[in-house]
Protein backbone atom coordinates (compact mmCIF):
# COMPACT_ATOMS: atom_id res chain seq x y z
CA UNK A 1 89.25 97.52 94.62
CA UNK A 2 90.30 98.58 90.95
CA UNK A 3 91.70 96.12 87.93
CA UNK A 4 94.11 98.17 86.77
CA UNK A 5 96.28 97.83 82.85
CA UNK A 6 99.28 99.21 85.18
CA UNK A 7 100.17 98.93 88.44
CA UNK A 8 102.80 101.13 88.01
CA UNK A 9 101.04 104.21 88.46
CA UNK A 10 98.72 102.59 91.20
CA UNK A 11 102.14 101.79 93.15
CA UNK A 12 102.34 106.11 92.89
CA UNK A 13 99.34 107.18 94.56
CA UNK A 14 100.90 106.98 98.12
CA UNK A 15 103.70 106.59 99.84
CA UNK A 16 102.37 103.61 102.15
CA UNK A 17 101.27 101.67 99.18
CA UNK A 18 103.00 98.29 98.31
CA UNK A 19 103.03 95.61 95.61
CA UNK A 20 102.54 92.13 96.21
CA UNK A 21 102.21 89.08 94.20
CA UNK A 22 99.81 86.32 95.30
CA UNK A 23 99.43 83.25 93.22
CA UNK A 24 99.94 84.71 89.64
CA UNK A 25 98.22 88.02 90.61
CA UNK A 26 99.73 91.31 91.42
CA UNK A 27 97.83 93.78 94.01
CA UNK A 28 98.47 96.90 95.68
CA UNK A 29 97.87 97.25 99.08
CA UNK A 30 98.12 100.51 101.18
CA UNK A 31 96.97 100.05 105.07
CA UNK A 32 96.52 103.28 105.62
CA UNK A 33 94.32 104.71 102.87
CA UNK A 34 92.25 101.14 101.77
CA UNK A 35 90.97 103.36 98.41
CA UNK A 36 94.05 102.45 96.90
CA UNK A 37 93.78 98.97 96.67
CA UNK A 38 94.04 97.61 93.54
CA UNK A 39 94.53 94.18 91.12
CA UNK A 40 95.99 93.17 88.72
CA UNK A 41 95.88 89.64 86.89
CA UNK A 42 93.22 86.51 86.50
CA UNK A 43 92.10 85.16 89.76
CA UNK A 44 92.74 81.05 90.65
CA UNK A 45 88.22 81.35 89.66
CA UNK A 46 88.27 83.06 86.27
CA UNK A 47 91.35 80.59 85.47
CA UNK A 48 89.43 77.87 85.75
CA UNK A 49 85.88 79.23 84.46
CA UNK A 50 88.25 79.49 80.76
CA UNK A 51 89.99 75.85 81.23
CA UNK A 52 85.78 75.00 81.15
CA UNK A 53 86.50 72.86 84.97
């Protein structure tokens, strides 16, 4: 999986892929070609590693 600066031109690899947003965090998902998966965001664990909990 790749953290990507823009998703925009992640979302334009392929024609299967699709954004989502999960909890503050935007991915791309494409089913049928997994390479393409990508991030985008701070995760609920690195959100809490900078609030020092």
């Amino acid at each position: 999986m790749k953290v990507l600066s823009s998703l925009a031109s992640a979302k334009r690899r392929h024609a299967d892929c699709q954004v989502v947003k999960r909890k503050g965090t935007v991915y791309v998902i494409c089913k049928s070609n997994p390479k393409f998966k990508a991030r985008q965001g701070a995760t609920l664990g690195t959100r809490l590693s900078k609030k020092g909990l």
